[in-house]
N, C-alpha and C. Protein backbone atom coordinates (compact mmCIF):
# COMPACT_ATOMS: atom_id res chain seq x y z
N UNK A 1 -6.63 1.41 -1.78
CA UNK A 1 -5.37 0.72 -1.50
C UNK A 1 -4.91 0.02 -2.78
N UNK A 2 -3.59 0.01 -2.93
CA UNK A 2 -3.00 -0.74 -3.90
C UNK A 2 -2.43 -1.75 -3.30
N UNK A 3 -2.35 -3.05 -4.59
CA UNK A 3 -1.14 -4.34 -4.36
C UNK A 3 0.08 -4.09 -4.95
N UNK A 4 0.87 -2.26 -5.52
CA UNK A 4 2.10 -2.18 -5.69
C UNK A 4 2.98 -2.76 -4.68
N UNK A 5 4.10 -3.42 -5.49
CA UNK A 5 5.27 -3.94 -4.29
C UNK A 5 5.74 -2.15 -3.75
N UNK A 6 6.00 -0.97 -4.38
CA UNK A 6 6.46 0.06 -3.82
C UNK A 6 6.35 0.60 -3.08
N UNK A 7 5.05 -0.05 -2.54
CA UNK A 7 4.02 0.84 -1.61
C UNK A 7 4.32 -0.15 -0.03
N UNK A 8 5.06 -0.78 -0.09
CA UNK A 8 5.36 -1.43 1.37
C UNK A 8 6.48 -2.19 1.27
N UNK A 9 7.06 -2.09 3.08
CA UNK A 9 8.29 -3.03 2.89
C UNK A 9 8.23 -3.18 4.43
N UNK A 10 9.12 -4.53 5.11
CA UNK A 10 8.97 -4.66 6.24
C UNK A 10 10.27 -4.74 6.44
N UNK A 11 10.82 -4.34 7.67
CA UNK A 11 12.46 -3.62 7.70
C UNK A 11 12.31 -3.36 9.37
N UNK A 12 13.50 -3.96 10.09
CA UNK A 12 13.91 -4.32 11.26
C UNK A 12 12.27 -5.01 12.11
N UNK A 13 11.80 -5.46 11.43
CA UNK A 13 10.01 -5.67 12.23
C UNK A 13 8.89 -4.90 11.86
N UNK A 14 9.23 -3.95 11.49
CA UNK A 14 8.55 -2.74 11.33
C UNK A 14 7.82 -3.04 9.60
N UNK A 15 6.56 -2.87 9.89
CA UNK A 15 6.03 -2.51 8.46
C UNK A 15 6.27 -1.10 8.20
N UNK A 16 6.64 -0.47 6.93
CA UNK A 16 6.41 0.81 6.42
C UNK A 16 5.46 0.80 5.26
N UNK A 17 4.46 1.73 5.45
CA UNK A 17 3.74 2.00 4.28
C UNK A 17 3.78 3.32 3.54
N UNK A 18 3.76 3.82 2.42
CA UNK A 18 4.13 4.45 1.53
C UNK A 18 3.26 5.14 0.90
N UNK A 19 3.11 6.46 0.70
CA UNK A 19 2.37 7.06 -0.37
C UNK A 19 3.56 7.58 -1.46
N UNK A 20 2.71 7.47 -2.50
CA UNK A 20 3.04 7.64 -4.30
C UNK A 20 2.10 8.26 -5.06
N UNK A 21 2.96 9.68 -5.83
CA UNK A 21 2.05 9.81 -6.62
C UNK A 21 1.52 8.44 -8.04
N UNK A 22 0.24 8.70 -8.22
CA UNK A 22 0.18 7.45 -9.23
C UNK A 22 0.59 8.24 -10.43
N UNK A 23 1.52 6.79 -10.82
CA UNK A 23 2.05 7.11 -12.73
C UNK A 23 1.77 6.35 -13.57
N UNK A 24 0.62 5.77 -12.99
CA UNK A 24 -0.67 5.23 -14.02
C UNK A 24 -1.51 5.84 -13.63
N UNK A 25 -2.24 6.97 -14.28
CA UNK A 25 -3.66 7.25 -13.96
C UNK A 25 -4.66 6.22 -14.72
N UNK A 26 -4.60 5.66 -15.44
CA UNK A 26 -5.28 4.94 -16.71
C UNK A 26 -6.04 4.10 -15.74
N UNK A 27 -4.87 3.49 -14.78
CA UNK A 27 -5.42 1.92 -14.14
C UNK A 27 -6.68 2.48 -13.05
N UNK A 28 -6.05 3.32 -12.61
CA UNK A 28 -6.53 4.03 -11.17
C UNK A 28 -6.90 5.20 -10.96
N UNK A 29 -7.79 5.79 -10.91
CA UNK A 29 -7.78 7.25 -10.88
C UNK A 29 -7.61 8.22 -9.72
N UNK A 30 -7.38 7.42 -8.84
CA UNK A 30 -6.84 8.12 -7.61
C UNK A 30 -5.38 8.65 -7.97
N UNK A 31 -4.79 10.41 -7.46
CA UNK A 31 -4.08 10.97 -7.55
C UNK A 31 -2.95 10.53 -6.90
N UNK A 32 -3.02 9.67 -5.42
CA UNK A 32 -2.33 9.55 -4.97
C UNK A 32 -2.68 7.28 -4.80
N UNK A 33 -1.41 6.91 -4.72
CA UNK A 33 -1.42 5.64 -3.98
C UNK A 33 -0.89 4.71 -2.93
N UNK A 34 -1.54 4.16 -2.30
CA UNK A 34 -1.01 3.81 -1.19
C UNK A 34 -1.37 2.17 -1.24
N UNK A 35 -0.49 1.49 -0.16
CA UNK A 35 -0.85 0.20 0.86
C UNK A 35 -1.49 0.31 2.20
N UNK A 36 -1.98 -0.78 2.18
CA UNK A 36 -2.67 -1.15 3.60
C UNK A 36 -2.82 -2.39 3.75
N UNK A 37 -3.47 -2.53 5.12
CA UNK A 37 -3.43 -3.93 5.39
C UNK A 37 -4.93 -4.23 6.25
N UNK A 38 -5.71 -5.66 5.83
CA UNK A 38 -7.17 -5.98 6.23
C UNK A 38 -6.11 -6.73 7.65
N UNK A 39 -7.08 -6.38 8.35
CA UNK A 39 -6.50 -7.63 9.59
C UNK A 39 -7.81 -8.23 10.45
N UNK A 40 -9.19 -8.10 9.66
CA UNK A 40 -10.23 -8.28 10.16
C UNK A 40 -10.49 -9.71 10.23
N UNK A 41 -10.48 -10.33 11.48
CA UNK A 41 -10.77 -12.10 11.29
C UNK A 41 -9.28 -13.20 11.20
N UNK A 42 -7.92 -11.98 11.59
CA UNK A 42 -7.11 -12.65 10.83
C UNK A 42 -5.91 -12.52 12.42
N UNK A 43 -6.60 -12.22 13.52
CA UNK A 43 -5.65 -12.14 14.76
C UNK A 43 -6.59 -13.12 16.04
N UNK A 44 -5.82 -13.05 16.90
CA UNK A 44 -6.47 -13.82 18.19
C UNK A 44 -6.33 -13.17 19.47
């Protein structure tokens, strides 16, 4: 998972998450990048 802002946006309520090819390989070597989200410990 990445912390790119490109890779997510929240729009009418709705989270959208995003795949990208990466155009940094340098940083990351995964081909592709994405967002996500931990929600472990963090609901009721």
């Amino acid at each position: 998972m990445s912390d790119d802002p490109r890779l997510l946006k929240i729009e009418g309520g709705l989270l959208h998450l995003r795949v990208i090819v990466n155009d940094k390989p340098g940083k990351a070597p995964a081909p592709y990048l994405t967002a996500g989200i931990t929600s472990k410990g963090k609901f009721s």
